[in-house]
C-alpha atoms as a PDB file:
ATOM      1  CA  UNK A   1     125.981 123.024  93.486  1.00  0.00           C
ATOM      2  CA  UNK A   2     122.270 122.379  92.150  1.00  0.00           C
ATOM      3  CA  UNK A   3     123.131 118.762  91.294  1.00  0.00           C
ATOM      4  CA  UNK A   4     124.566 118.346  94.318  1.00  0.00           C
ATOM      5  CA  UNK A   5     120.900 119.254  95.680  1.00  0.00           C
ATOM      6  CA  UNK A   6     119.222 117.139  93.120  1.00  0.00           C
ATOM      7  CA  UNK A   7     121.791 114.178  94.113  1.00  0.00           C
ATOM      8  CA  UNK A   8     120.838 114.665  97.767  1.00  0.00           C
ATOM      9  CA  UNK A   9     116.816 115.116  97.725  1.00  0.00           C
ATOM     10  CA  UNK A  10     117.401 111.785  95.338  1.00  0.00           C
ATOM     11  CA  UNK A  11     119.117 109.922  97.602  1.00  0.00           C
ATOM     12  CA  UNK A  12     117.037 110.700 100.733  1.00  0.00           C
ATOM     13  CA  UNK A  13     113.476 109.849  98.337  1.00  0.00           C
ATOM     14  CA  UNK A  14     115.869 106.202  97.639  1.00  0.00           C
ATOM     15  CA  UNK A  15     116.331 105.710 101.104  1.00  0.00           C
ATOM     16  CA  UNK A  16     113.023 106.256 102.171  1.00  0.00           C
ATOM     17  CA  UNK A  17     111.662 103.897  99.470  1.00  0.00           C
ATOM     18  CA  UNK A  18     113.723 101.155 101.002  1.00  0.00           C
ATOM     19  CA  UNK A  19     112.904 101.761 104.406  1.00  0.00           C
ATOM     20  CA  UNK A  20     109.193 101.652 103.638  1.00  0.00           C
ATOM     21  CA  UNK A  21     109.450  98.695 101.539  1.00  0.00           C
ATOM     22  CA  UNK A  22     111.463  96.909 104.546  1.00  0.00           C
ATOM     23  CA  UNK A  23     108.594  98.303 106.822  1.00  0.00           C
ATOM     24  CA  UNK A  24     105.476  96.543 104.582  1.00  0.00           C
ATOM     25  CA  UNK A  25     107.061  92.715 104.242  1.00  0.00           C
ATOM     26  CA  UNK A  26     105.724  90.264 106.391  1.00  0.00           C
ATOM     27  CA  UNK A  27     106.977  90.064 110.059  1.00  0.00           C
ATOM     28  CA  UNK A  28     109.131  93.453 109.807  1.00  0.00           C
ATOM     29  CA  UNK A  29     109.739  95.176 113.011  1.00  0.00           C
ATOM     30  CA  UNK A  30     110.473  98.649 111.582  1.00  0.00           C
ATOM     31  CA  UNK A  31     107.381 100.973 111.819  1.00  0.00           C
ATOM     32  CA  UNK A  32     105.913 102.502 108.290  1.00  0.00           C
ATOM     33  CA  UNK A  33     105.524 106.026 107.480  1.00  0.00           C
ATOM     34  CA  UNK A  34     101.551 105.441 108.543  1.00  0.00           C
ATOM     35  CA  UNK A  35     102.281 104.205 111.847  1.00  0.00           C
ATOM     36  CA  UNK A  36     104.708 106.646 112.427  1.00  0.00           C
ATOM     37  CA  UNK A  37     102.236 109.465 111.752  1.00  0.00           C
ATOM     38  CA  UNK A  38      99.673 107.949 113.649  1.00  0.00           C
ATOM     39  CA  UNK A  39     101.583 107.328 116.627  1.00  0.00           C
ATOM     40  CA  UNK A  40     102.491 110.836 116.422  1.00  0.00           C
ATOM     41  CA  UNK A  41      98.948 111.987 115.861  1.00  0.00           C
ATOM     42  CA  UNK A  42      97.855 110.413 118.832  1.00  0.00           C
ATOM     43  CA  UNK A  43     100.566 112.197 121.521  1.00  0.00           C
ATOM     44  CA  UNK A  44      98.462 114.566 123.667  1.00  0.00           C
ATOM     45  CA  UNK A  45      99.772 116.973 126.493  1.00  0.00           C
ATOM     46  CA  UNK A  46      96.889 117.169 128.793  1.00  0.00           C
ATOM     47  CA  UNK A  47      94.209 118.294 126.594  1.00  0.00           C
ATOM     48  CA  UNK A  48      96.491 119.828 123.855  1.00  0.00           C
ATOM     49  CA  UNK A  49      96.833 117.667 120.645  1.00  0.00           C
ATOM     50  CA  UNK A  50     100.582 118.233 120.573  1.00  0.00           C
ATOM     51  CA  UNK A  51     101.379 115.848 117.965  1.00  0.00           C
ATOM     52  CA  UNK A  52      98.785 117.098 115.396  1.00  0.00           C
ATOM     53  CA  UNK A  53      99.894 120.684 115.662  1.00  0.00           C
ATOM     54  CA  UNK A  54     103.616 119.391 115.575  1.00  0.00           C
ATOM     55  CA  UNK A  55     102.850 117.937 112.053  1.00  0.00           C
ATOM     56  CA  UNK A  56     100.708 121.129 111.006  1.00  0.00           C
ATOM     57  CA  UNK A  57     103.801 122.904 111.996  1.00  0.00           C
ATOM     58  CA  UNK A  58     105.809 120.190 110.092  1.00  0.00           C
ATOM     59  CA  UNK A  59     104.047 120.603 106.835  1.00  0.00           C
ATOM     60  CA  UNK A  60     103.544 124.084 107.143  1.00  0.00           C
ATOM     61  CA  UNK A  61     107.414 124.578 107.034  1.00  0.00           C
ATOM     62  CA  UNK A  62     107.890 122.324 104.308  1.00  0.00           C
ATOM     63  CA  UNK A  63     105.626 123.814 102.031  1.00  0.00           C
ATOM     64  CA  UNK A  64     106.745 127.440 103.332  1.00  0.00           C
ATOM     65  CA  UNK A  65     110.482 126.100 102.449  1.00  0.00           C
ATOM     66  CA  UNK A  66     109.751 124.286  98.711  1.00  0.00           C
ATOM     67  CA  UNK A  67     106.812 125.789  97.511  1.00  0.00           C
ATOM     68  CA  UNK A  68     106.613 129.659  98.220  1.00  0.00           C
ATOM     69  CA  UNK A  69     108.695 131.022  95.733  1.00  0.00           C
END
């Protein structure tokens, strides 16, 4: 079951290497992880940065999920 895990967490890091290669050549269409997070960064309900504290939140959980142990 734990290589199973290691497999998957491998294959996801793989697949995000090749998207964000595809997304920094010349003339690509598909948005990198940086433009991504800024576009999200910017996104604004009224005066509430909704975006920002959706990636807080984000990060927050991640780190809550892989590092507290």
């Amino acid at each position: 079951m734990r290589a199973l895990a290691i497999g998957g967490f491998l294959a996801a890091l793989l697949l995000f290497a090749a998207v964000e290669w595809a997304a920094r050549r010349e003339g690509s269409r598909i948005p990198s992880l940086a433009d991504v997070c800024a576009f999200v960064m910017r996104y604004e309900v009224g005066p509430v940065p909704v975006g920002r504290i959706g990636l807080f939140g984000f990060w927050w959980w991640l780190g809550w999920h892989f590092l507290a142990r």
